[in-house]
N, C-alpha and C. Protein backbone atom coordinates (compact mmCIF):
# COMPACT_ATOMS: atom_id res chain seq x y z
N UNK A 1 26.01 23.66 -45.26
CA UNK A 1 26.91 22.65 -45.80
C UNK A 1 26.26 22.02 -47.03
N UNK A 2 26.68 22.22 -48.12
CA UNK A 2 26.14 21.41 -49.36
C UNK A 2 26.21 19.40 -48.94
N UNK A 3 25.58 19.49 -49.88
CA UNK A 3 24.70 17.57 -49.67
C UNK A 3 25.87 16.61 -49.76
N UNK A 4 25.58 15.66 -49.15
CA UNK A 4 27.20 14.85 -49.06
C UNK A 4 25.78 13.38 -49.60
N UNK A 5 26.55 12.60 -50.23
CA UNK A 5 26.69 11.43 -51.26
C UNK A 5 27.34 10.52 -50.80
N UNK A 6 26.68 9.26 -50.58
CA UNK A 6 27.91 7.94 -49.88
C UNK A 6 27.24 7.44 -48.52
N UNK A 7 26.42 8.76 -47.90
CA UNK A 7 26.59 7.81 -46.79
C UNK A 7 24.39 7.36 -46.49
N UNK A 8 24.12 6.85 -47.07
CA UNK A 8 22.94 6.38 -47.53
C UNK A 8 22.82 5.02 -47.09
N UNK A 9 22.23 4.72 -45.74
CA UNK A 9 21.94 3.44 -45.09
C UNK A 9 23.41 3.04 -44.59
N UNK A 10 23.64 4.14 -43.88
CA UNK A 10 25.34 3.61 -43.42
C UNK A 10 25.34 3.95 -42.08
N UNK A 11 25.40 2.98 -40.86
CA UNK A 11 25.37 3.08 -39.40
C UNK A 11 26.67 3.96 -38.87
N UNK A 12 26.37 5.08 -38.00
CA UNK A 12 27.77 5.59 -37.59
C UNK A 12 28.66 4.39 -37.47
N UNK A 13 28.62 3.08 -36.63
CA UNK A 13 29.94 2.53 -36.70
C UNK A 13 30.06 1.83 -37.98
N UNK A 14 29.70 1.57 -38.96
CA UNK A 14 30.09 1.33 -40.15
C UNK A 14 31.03 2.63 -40.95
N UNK A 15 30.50 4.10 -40.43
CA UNK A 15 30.92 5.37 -41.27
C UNK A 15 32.40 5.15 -39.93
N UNK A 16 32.59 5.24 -39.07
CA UNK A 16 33.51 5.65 -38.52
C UNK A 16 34.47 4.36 -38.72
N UNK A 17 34.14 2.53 -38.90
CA UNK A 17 35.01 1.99 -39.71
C UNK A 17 35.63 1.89 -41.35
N UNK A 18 34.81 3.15 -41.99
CA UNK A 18 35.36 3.51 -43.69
C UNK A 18 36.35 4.73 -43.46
N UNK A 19 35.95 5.23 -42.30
CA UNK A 19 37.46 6.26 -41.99
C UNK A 19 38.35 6.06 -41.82
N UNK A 20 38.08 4.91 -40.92
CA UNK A 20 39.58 4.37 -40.45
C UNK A 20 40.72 3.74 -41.20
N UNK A 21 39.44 3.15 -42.40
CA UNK A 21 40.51 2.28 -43.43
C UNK A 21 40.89 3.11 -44.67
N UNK A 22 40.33 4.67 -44.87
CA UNK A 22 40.68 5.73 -45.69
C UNK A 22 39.26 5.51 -46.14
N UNK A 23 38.40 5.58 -46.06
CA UNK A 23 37.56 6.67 -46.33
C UNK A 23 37.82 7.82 -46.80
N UNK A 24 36.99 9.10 -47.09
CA UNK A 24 37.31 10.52 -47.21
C UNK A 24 36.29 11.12 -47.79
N UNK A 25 36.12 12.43 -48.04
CA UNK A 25 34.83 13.07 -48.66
C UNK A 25 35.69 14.01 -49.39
N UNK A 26 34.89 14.35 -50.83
CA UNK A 26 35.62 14.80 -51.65
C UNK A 26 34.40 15.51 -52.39
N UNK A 27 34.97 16.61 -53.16
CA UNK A 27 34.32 17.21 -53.94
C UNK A 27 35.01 17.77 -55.48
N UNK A 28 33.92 17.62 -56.50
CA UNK A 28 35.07 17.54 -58.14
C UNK A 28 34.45 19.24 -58.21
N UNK A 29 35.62 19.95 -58.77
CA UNK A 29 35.43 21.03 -59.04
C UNK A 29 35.17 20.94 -60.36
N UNK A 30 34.67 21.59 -61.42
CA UNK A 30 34.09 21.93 -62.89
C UNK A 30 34.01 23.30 -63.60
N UNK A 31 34.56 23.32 -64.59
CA UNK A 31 34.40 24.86 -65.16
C UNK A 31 33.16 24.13 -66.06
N UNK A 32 32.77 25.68 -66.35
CA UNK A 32 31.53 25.76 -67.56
C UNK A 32 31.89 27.29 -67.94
N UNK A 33 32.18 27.56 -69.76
CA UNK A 33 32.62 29.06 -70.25
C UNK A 33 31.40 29.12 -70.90
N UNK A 34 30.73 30.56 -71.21
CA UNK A 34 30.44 31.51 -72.38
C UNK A 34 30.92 32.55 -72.83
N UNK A 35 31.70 31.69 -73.58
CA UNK A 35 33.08 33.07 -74.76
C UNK A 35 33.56 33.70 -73.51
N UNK A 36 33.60 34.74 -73.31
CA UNK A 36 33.98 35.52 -72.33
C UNK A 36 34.08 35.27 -71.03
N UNK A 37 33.30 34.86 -70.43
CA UNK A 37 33.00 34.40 -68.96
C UNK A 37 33.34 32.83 -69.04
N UNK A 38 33.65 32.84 -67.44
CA UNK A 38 34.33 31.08 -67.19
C UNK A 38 33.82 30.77 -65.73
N UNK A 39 32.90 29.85 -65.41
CA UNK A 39 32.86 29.75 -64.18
C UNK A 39 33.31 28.53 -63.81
N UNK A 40 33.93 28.77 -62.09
CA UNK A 40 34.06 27.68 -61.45
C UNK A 40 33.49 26.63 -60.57
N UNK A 41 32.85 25.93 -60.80
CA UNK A 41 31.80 25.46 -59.58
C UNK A 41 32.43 23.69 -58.80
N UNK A 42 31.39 23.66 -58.02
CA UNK A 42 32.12 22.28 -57.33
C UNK A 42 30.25 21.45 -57.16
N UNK A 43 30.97 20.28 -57.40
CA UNK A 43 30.12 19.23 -57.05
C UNK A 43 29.15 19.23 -55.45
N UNK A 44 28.28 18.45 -54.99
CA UNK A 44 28.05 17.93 -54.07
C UNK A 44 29.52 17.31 -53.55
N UNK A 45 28.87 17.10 -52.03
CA UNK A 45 30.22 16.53 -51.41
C UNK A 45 29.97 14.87 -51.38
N UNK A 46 31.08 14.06 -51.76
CA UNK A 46 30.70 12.68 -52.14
C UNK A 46 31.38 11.77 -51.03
N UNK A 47 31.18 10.51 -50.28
CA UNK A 47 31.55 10.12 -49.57
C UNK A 47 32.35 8.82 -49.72
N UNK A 48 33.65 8.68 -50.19
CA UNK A 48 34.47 7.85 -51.40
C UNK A 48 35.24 7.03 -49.93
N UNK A 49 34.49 5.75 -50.08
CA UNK A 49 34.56 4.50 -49.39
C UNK A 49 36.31 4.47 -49.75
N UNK A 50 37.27 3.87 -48.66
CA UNK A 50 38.38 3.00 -48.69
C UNK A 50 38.80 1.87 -49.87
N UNK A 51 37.77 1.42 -50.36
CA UNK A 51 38.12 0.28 -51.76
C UNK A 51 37.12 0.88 -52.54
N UNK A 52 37.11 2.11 -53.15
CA UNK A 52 36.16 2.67 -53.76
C UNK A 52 37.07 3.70 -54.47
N UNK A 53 36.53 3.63 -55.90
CA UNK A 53 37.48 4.46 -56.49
C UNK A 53 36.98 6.28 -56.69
N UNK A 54 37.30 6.95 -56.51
CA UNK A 54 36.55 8.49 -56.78
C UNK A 54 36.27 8.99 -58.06
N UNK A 55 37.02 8.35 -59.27
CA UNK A 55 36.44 8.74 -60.82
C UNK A 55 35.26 8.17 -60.84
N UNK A 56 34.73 7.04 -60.15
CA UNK A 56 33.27 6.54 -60.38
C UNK A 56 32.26 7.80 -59.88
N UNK A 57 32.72 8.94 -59.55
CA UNK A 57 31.83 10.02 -59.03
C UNK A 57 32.01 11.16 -59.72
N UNK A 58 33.59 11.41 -59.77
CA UNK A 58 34.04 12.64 -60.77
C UNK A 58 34.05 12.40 -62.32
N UNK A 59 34.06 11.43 -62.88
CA UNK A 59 33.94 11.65 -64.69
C UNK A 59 32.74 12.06 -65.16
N UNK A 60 31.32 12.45 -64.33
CA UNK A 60 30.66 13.43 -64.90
C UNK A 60 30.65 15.11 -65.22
N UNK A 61 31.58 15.19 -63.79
CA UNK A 61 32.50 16.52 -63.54
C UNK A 61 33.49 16.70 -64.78
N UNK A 62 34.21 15.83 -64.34
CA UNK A 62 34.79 15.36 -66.14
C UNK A 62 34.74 15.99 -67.18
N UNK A 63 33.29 15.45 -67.64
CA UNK A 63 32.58 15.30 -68.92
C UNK A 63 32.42 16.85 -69.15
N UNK A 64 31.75 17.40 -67.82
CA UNK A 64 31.21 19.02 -68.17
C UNK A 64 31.98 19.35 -68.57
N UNK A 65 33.41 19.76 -67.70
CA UNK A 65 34.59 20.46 -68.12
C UNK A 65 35.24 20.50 -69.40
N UNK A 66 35.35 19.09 -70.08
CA UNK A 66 35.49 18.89 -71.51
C UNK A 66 34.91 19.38 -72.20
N UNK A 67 33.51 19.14 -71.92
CA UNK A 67 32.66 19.75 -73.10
C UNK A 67 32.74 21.38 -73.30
N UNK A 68 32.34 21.85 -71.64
CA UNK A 68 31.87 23.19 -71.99
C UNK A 68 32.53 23.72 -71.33
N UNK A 69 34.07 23.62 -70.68
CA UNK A 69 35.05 24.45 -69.82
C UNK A 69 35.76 25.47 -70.96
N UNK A 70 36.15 24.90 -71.75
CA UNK A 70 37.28 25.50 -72.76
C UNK A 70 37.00 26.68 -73.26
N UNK A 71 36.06 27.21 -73.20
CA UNK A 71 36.22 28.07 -74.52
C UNK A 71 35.73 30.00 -73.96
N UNK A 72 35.98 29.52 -72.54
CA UNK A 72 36.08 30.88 -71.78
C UNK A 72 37.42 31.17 -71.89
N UNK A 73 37.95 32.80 -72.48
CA UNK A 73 39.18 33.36 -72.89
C UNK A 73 39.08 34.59 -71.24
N UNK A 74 40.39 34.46 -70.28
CA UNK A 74 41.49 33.66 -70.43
C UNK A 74 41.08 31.99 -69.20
N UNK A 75 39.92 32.44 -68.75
CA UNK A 75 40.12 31.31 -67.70
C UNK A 75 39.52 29.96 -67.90
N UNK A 76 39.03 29.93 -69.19
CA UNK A 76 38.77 28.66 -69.04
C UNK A 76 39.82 27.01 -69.05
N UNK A 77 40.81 27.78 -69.85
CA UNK A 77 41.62 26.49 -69.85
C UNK A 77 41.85 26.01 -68.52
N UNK A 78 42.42 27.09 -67.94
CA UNK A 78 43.08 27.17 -66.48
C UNK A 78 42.41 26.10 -66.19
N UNK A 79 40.85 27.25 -65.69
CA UNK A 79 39.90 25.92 -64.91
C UNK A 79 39.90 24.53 -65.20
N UNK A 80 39.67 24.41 -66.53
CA UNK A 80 39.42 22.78 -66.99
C UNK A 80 40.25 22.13 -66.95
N UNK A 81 41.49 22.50 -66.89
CA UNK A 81 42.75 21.80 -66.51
C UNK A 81 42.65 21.17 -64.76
N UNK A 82 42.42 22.30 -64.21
CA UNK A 82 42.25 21.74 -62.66
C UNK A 82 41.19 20.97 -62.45
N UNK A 83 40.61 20.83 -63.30
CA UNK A 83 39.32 20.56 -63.17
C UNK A 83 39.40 18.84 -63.66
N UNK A 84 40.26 18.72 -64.57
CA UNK A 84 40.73 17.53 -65.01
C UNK A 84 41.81 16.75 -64.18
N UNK A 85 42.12 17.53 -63.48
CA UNK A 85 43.20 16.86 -62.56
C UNK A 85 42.52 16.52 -61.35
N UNK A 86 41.55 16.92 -60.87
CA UNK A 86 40.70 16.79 -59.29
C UNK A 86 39.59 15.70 -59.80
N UNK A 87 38.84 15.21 -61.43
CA UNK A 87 38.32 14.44 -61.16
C UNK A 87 38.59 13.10 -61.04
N UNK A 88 40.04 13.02 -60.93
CA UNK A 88 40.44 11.26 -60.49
C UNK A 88 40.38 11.01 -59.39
N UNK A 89 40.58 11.80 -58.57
CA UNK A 89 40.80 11.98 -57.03
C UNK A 89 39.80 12.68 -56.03
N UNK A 90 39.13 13.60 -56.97
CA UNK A 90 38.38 14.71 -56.24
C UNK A 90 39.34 15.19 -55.29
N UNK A 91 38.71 16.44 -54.74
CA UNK A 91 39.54 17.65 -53.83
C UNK A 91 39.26 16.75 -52.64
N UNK A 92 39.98 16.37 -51.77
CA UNK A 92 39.79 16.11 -49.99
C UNK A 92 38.91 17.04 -49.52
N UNK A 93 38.02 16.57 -48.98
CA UNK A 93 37.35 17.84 -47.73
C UNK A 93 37.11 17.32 -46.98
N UNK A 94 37.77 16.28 -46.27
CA UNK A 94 37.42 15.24 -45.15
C UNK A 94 37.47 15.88 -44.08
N UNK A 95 38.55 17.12 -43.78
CA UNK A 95 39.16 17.72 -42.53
C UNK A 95 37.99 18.61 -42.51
N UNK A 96 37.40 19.48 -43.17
CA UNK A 96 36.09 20.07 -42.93
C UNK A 96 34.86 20.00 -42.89
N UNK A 97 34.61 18.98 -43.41
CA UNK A 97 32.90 17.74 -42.99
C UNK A 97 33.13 17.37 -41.77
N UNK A 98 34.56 16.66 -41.27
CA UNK A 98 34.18 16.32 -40.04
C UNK A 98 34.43 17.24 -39.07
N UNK A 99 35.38 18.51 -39.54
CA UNK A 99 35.04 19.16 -37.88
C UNK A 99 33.86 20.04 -38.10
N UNK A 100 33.02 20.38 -39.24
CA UNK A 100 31.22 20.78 -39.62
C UNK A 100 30.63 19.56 -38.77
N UNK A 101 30.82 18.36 -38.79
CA UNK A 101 29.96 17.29 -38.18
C UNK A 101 29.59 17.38 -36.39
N UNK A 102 31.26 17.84 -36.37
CA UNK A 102 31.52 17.91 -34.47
C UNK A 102 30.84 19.02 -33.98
N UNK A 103 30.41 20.27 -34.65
CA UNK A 103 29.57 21.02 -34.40
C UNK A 103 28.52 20.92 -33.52
């Protein structure tokens, strides 16, 4: 399971009351092109508190994609487009951290 972010001096019943009030764990996906080639990659997994906004985690994801997503022919737009749309929100992966956790 890649590294999860957020929960740093946080007592299970403190983590299991940020769930309850929406909590969630999320991860920003990111392109990076060279001319030809376009890759897709994803962040660490981040742990985005209930009164906590998720661009405070994804506009570095952001940033990559802007800079260096574009200019892979044909996939980079694609990517950086999705890539621009998931860092306000990041991707949900709440449903699969926690049933990885129940393990």
């Amino acid at each position: 399971m890649a590294k999860i972010i957020g929960l740093d001096n946080m007592s299970a019943e403190e983590f299991k009351k940020e769930l309850e009030k929406g909590g969630k764990f999320v991860m920003f996906p990111y392109a990076i092109s060279i001319i030809v080639m376009t890759f897709k990659r994803s962040s660490d997994i981040y742990f985005v508190k209930a009164d906590d906004s998720a661009i405070k985690y994804g506009y570095k994801y952001l940033l990559i994609s802007l800079l260096l997503g574009w200019w892979g022919v044909p996939w980079g737009p694609v990517y950086t487009v999705q890539s621009i749309v998931n860092a306000f929100s990041g991707k949900d992966v709440t449903k699969e951290v926690l049933e990885e956790i129940k393990k």
